[in-house]
Protein backbone atom coordinates (compact mmCIF):
# COMPACT_ATOMS: atom_id res chain seq x y z
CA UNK A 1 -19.75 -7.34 -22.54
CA UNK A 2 -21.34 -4.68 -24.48
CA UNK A 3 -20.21 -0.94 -24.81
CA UNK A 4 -22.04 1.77 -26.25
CA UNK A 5 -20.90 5.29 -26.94
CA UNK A 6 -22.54 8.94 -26.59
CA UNK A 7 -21.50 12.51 -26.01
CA UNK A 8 -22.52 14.73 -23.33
CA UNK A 9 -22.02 18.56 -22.68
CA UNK A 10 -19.93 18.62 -19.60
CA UNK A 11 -22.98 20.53 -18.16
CA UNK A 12 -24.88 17.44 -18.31
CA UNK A 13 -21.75 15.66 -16.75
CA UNK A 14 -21.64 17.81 -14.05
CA UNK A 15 -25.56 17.52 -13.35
CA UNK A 16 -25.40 13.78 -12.96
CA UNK A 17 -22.35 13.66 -10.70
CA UNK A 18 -24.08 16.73 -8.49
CA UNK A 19 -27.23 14.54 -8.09
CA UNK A 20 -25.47 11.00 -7.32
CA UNK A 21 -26.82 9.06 -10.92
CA UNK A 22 -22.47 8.84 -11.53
CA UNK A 23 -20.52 7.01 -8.75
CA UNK A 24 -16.86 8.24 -9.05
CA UNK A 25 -15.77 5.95 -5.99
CA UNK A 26 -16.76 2.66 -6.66
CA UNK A 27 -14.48 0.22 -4.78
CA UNK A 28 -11.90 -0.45 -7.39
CA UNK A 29 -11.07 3.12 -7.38
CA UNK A 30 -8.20 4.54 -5.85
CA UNK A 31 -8.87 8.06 -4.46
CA UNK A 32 -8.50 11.47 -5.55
CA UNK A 33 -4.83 12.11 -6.31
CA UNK A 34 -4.51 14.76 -8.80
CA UNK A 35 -3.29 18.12 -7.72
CA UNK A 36 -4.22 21.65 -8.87
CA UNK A 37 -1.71 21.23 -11.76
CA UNK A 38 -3.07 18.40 -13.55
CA UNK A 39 -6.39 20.17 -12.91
CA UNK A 40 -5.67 22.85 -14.33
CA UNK A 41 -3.95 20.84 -17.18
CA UNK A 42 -7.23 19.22 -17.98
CA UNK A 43 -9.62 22.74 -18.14
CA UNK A 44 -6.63 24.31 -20.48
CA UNK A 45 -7.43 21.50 -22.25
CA UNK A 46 -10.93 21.75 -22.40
CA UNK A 47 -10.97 25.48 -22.84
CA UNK A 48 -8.36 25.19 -25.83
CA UNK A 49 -10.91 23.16 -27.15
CA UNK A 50 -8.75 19.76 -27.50
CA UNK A 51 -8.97 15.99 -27.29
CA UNK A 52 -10.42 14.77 -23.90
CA UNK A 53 -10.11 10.63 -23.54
CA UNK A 54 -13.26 8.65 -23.24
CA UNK A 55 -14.65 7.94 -19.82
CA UNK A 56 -15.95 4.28 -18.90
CA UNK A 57 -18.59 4.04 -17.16
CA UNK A 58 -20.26 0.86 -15.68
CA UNK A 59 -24.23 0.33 -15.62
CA UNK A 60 -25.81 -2.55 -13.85
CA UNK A 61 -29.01 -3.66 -14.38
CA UNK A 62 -30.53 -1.59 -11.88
CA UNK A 63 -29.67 1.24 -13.67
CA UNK A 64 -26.70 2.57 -11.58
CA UNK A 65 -23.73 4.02 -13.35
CA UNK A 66 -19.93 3.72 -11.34
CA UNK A 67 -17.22 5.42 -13.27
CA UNK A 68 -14.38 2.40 -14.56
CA UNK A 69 -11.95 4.87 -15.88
CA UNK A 70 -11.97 8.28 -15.97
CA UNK A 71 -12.59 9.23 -12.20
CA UNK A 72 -9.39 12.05 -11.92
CA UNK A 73 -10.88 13.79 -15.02
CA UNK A 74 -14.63 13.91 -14.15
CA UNK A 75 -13.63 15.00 -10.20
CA UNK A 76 -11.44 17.73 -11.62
CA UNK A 77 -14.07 18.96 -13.68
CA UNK A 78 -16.57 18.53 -10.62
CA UNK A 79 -13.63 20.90 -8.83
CA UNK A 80 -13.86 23.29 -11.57
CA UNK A 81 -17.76 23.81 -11.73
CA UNK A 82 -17.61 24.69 -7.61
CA UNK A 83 -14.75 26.69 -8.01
CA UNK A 84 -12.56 24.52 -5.88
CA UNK A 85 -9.30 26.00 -8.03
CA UNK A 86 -8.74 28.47 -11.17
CA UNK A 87 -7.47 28.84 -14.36
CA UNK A 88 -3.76 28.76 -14.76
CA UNK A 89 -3.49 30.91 -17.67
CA UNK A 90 0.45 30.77 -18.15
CA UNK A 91 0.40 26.63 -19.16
CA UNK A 92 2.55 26.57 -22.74
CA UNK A 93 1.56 26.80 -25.63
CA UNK A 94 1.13 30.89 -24.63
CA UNK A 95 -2.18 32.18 -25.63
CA UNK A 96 -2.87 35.78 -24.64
CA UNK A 97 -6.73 35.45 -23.82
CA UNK A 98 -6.24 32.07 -21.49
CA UNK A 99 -3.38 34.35 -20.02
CA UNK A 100 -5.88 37.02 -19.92
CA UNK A 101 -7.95 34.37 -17.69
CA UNK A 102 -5.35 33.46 -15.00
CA UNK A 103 -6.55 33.10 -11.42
CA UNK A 104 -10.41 33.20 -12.53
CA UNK A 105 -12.70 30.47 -11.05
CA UNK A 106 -15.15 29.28 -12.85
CA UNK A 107 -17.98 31.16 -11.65
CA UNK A 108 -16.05 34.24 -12.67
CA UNK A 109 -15.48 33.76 -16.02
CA UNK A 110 -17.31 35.78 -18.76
CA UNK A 111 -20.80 33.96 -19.48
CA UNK A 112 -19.91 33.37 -23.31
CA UNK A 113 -16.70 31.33 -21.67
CA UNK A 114 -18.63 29.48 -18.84
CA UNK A 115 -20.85 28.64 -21.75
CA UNK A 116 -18.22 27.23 -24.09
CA UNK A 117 -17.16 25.16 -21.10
CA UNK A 118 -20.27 24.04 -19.95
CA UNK A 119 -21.36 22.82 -23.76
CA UNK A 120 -18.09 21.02 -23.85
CA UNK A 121 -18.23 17.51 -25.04
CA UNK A 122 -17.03 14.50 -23.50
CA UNK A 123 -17.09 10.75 -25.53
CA UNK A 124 -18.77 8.36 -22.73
CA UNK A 125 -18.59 4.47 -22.81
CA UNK A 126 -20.99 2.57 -20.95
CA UNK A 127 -20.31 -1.27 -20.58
CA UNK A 128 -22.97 -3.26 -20.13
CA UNK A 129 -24.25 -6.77 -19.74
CA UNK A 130 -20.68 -7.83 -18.78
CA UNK A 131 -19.61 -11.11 -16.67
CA UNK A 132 -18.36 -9.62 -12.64
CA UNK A 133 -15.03 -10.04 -13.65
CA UNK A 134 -15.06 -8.09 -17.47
CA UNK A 135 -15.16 -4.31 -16.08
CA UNK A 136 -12.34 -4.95 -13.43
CA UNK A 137 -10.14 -6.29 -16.18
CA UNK A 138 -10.58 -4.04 -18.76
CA UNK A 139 -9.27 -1.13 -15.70
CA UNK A 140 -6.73 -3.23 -15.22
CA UNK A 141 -5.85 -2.76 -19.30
CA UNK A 142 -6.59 0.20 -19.72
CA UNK A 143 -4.68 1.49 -16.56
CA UNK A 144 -1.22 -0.67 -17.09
CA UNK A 145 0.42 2.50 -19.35
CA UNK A 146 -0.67 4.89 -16.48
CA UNK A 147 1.65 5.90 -13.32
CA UNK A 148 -0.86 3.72 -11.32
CA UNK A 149 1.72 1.89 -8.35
CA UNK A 150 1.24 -2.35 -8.34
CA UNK A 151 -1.52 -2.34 -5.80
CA UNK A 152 -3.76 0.21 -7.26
CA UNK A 153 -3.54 -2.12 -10.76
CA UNK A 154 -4.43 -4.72 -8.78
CA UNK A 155 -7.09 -3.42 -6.86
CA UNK A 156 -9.23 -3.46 -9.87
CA UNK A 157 -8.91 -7.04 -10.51
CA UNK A 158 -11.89 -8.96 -10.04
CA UNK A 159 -11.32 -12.04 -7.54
CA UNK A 160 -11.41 -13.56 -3.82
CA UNK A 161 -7.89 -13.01 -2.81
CA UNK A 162 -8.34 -8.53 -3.57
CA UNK A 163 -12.25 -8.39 -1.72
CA UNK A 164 -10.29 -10.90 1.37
CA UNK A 165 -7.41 -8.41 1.62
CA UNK A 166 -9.68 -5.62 1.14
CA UNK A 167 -12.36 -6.85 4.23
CA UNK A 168 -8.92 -7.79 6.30
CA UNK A 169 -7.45 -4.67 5.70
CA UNK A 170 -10.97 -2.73 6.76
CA UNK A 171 -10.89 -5.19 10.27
CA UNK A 172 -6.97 -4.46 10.60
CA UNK A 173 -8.51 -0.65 10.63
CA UNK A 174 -11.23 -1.10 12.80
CA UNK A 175 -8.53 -2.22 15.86
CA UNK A 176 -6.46 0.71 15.38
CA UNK A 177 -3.29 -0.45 13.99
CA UNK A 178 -3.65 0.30 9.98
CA UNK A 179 -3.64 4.33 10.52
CA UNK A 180 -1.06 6.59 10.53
CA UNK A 181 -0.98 7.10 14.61
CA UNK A 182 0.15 3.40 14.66
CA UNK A 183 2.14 2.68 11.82
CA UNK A 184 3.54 6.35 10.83
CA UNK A 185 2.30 6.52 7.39
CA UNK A 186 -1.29 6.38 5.44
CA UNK A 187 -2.78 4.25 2.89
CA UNK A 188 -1.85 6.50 0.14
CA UNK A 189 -1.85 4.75 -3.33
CA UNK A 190 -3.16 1.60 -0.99
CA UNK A 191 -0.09 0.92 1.17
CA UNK A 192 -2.25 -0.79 3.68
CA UNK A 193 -3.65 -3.01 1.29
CA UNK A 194 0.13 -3.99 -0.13
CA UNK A 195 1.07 -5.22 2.77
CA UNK A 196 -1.54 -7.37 3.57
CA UNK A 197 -1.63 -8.87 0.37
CA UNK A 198 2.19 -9.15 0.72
CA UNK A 199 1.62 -11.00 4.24
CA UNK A 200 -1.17 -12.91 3.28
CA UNK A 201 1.14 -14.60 0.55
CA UNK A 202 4.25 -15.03 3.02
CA UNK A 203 1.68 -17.00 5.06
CA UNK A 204 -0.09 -19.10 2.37
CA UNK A 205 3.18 -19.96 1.06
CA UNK A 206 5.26 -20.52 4.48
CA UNK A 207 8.63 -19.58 2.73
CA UNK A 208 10.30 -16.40 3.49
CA UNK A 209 13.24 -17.85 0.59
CA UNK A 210 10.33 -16.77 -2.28
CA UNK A 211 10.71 -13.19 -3.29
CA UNK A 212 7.27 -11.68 -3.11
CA UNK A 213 7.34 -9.26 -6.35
CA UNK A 214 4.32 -7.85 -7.57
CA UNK A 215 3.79 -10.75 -10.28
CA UNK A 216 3.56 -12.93 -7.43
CA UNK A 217 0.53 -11.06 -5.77
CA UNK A 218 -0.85 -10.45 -8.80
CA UNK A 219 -1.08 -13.95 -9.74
CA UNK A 220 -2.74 -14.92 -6.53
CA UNK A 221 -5.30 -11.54 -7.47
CA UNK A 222 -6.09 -13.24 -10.83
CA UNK A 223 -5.95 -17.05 -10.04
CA UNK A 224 -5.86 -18.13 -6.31
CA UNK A 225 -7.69 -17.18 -2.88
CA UNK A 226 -6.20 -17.15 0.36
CA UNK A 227 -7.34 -19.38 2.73
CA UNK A 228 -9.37 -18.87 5.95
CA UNK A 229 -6.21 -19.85 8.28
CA UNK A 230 -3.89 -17.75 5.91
CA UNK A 231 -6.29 -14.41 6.77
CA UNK A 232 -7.33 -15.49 10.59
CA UNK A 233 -2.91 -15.87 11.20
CA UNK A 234 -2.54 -12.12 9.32
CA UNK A 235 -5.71 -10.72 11.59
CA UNK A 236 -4.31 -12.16 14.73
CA UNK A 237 -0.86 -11.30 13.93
CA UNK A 238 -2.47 -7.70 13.06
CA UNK A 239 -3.95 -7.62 16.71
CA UNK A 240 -0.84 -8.68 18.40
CA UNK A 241 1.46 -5.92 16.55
CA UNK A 242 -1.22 -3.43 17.43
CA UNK A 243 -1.07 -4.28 21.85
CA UNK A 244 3.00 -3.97 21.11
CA UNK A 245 2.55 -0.09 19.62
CA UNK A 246 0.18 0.46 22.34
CA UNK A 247 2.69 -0.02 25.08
CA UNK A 248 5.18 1.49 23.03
CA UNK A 249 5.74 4.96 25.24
CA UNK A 250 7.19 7.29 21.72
CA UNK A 251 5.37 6.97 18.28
CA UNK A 252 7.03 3.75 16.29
CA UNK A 253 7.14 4.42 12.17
CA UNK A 254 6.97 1.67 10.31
CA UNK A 255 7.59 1.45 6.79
CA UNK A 256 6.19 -0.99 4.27
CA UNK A 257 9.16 -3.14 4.92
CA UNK A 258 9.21 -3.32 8.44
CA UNK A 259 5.41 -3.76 9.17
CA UNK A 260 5.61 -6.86 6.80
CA UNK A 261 8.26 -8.11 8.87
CA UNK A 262 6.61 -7.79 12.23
CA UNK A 263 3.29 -8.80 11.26
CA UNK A 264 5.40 -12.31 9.80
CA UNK A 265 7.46 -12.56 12.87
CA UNK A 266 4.79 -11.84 15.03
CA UNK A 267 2.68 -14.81 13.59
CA UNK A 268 5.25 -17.83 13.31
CA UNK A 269 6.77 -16.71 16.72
CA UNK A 270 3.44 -16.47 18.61
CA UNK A 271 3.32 -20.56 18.02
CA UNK A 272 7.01 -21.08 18.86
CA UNK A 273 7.55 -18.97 21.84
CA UNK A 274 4.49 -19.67 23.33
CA UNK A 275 2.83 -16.10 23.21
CA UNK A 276 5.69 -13.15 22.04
CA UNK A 277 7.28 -10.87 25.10
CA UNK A 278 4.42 -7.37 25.45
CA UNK A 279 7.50 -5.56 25.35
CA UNK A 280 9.62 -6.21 22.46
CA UNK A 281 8.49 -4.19 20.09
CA UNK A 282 8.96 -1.14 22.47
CA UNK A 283 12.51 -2.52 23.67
CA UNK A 284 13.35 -3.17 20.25
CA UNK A 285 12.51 0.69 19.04
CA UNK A 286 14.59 2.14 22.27
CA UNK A 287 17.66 0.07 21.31
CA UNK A 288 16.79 1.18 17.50
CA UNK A 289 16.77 4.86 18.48
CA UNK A 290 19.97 4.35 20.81
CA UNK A 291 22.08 2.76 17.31
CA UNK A 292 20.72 5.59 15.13
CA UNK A 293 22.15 8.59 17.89
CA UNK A 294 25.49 6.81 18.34
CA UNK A 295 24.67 6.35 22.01
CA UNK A 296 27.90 4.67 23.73
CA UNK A 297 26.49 0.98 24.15
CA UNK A 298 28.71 0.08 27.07
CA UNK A 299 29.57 -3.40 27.72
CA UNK A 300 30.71 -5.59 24.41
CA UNK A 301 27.45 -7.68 24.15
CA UNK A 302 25.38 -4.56 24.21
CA UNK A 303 27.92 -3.08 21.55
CA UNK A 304 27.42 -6.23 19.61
CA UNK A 305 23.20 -6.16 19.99
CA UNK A 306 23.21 -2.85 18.53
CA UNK A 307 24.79 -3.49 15.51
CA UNK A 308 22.37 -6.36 15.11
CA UNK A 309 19.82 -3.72 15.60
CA UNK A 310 21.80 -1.43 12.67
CA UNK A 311 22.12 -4.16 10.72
CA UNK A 312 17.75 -4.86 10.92
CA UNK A 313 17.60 -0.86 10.55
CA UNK A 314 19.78 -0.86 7.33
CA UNK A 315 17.83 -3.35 6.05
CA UNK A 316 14.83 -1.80 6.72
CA UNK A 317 16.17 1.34 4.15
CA UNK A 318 17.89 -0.63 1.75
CA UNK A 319 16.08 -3.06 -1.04
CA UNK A 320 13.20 -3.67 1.85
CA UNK A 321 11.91 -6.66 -0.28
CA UNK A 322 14.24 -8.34 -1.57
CA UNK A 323 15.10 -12.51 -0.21
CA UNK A 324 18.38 -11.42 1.72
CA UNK A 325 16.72 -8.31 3.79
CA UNK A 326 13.24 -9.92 4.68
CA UNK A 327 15.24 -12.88 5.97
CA UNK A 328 17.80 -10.78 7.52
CA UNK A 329 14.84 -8.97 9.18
CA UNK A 330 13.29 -11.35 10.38
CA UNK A 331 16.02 -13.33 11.92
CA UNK A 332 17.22 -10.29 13.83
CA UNK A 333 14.24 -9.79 15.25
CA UNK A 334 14.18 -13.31 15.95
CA UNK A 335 17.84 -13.23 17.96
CA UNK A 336 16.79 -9.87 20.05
CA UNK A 337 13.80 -11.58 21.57
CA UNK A 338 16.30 -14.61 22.02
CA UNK A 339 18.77 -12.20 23.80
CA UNK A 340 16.77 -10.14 25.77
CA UNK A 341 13.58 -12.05 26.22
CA UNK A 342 15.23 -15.17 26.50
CA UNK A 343 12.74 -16.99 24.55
CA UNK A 344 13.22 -20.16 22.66
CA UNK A 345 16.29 -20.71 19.95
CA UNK A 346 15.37 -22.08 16.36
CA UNK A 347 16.97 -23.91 14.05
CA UNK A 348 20.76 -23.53 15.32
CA UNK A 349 19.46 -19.82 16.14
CA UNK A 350 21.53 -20.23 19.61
CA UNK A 351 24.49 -20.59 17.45
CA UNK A 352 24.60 -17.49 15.99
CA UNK A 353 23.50 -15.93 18.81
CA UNK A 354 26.49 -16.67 20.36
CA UNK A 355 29.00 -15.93 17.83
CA UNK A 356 27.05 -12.24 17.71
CA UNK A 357 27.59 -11.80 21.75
CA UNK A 358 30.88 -13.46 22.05
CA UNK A 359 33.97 -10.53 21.60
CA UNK A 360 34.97 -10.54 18.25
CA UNK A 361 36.27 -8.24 15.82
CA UNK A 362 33.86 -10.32 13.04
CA UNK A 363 30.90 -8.13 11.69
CA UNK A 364 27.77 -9.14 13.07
CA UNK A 365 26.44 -8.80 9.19
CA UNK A 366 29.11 -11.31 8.30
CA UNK A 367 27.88 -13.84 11.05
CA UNK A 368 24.23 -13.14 9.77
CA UNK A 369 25.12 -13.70 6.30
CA UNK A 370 27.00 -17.07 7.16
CA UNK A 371 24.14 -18.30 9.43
CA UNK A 372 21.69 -17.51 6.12
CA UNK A 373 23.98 -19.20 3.68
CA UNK A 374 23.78 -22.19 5.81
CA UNK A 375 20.13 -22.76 6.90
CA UNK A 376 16.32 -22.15 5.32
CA UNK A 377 15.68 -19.55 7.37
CA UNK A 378 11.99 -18.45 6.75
CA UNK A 379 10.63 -21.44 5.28
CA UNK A 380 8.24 -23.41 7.13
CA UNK A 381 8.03 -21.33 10.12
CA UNK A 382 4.74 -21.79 10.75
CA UNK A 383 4.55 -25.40 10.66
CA UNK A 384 7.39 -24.98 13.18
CA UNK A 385 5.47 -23.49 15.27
CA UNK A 386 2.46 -25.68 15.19
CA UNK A 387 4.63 -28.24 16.46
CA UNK A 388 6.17 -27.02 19.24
């Protein structure tokens, strides 16, 4: 990999973005997620006449140019030039004459200022003749100090597992269920993509015993691929979670936690009950709304099914993913279906499922916890389900 260096006038910077020849969204970018204070940061900077960091840029050999790092600062200063915000003249250290500039866009400035700006210099690196994995890794290095989250470090690794999850995620899209109608929350900072990745490896590894940290999807970004079963099981699964929120008849909001579970569940259970009940998911939700209200639960069983319901909703809030609460998760889920579905026991599950329904003054959590200690629950599922 090469890299050269220049300087151009932000003017010239400006110019290039305006006319397309600089690609700030290339697809190991995350998105636009400064605000109008770290703007406005950046032009105080600029107009104090300070130290602005290099931006990389990448050029192919056709010429195009996609920006590696730099992308918040050169779309701020895009912001700027259009007068999308203003100068926030009171930023410390004081200085009367930026003061004296408060609130002025950039088209309003005096022309000897919007002439200092515009003449501006910013150091440019431009990487070239590289191998396809070289620019994504050097992102990945250069970003690691930055407030980036796990997924949007590893979105710029270069590999077959991030462009699967990234095509999977796009289909998951395309039927509806990865927006925020469906799942209650966006893709900010690449949730979407997270959880995939995070399912994708439950799947490929069939053991819900192996905590999932982000070392662990990083290592399949950088050194493994999922295979074809692996994504076709988190696509289907995908489909099937998306008919249950359809029938659902109030919005269910998922968080990261949670969706992983049901889009696990959802595939090993498909195999083992034979195709999973339309309704659970919206049965599930009503009985999770009636144990967050307090609603009087009646009869002893029911009193007993809600607080496995609290105890799935507590561990939805609390250390969502470590071992203990994507196993408790899952199992609960697991049991509800049992009870009210009456669909097949595993592994002993009828067990537990009666020591949760039968009167008893022992917390369910304590039965859960006992019934965990005891058997692999999670691993192997999906062979489990091939078989039966």
């Amino acid at each position: 990999m090469k890299l050269s260096k220049s300087e151009l006038e932000l003017e010239s910077v400006y110019n290039r973005i305006n006319k397309g020849e600089i690609d700030l969204q290339p697809d190991f970018q995350r998105g636009e997620i400064w605000d109008n204070r770290r703007r406005q940061r950046l032009v105080d900077t600029i107009i104090r006449n300070w130290y602005v960091p290099a931006v990389h840029v990448v050029k192919d050999r056709d010429g195009n140019e996609e920006v590696l790092d730099g992308q918040q600062r050169l779309a701020a200063i895009r912001d700027f030039f259009e007068d999308r915000f203003g100068i926030d003249g009171r930023i410390e250290p004081h200085n009367d004459e930026i003061l004296g500039l408060h609130g002025a866009k950039f088209s309003h400035l005096p022309e000897a200022r919007r002439r200092s700006i515009q003449r501006f210099t910013l150091q440019i690196i431009t990487l070239t003749d590289f191998e396809p994995q070289e620019p994504n890794e050097l992102f990945f290095r250069l970003n690691q100090s930055y407030n980036l989250t796990p997924p949007e470090k590893r979105n710029a690794l270069h590999g077959e597992a991030r462009d699967a999850v990234k095509e999977l995620v796009a289909r998951l899209k395309e039927v509806g269920l990865l927006s925020p109608e469906s799942v209650g929350f966006s893709n900010g900072r690449l949730a979407y993509d997270d959880i995939v990745a995070r399912t994708c490896v439950a799947l490929e590894t069939d053991d819900l015993g192996v905590h999932i940290n982000n070392n662990v999807v990083e290592d399949f970004y950088r050194n493994k691929e999922f295979t074809e079963r692996t994504l076709e099981r988190v696509e289907s699964a995908g489909r099937a979670l998306q008919v249950q929120v359809q029938r659902c008849p109030e919005r269910v909001r998922f968080n990261k936690g949670t969706l992983f579970t049901w889009l696990v569940f959802l595939d090993w259970a498909s195999g083992v009950y034979g195709g999973v009940p339309l309704e659970l998911l919206s049965r599930f939700e009503a009985d999770r709304r009636r144990s967050k209200n307090g609603a009087d639960p009646g009869m002893s069983e029911d009193r007993r099914l809600l607080e496995l319901v609290s105890l799935y909703e507590d561990r939805a809030a609390y250390r969502v993913t470590d071992v203990s609460s994507v196993r408790t998760r899952d199992l609960a889920l697991h049991l509800y279906s049992n009870y009210i579905f009456d669909t097949p026991s595993v592994r002993n599950s009828d067990a537990v499922l009666r020591r949760i329904t039968e009167p008893s003054l022992e917390p369910v959590s304590s039965v859960i916890s006992d019934f965990l200690a005891e058997e692999t629950w999670g691993s192997e599922l999906h062979e489990l389900a091939e078989q039966t």
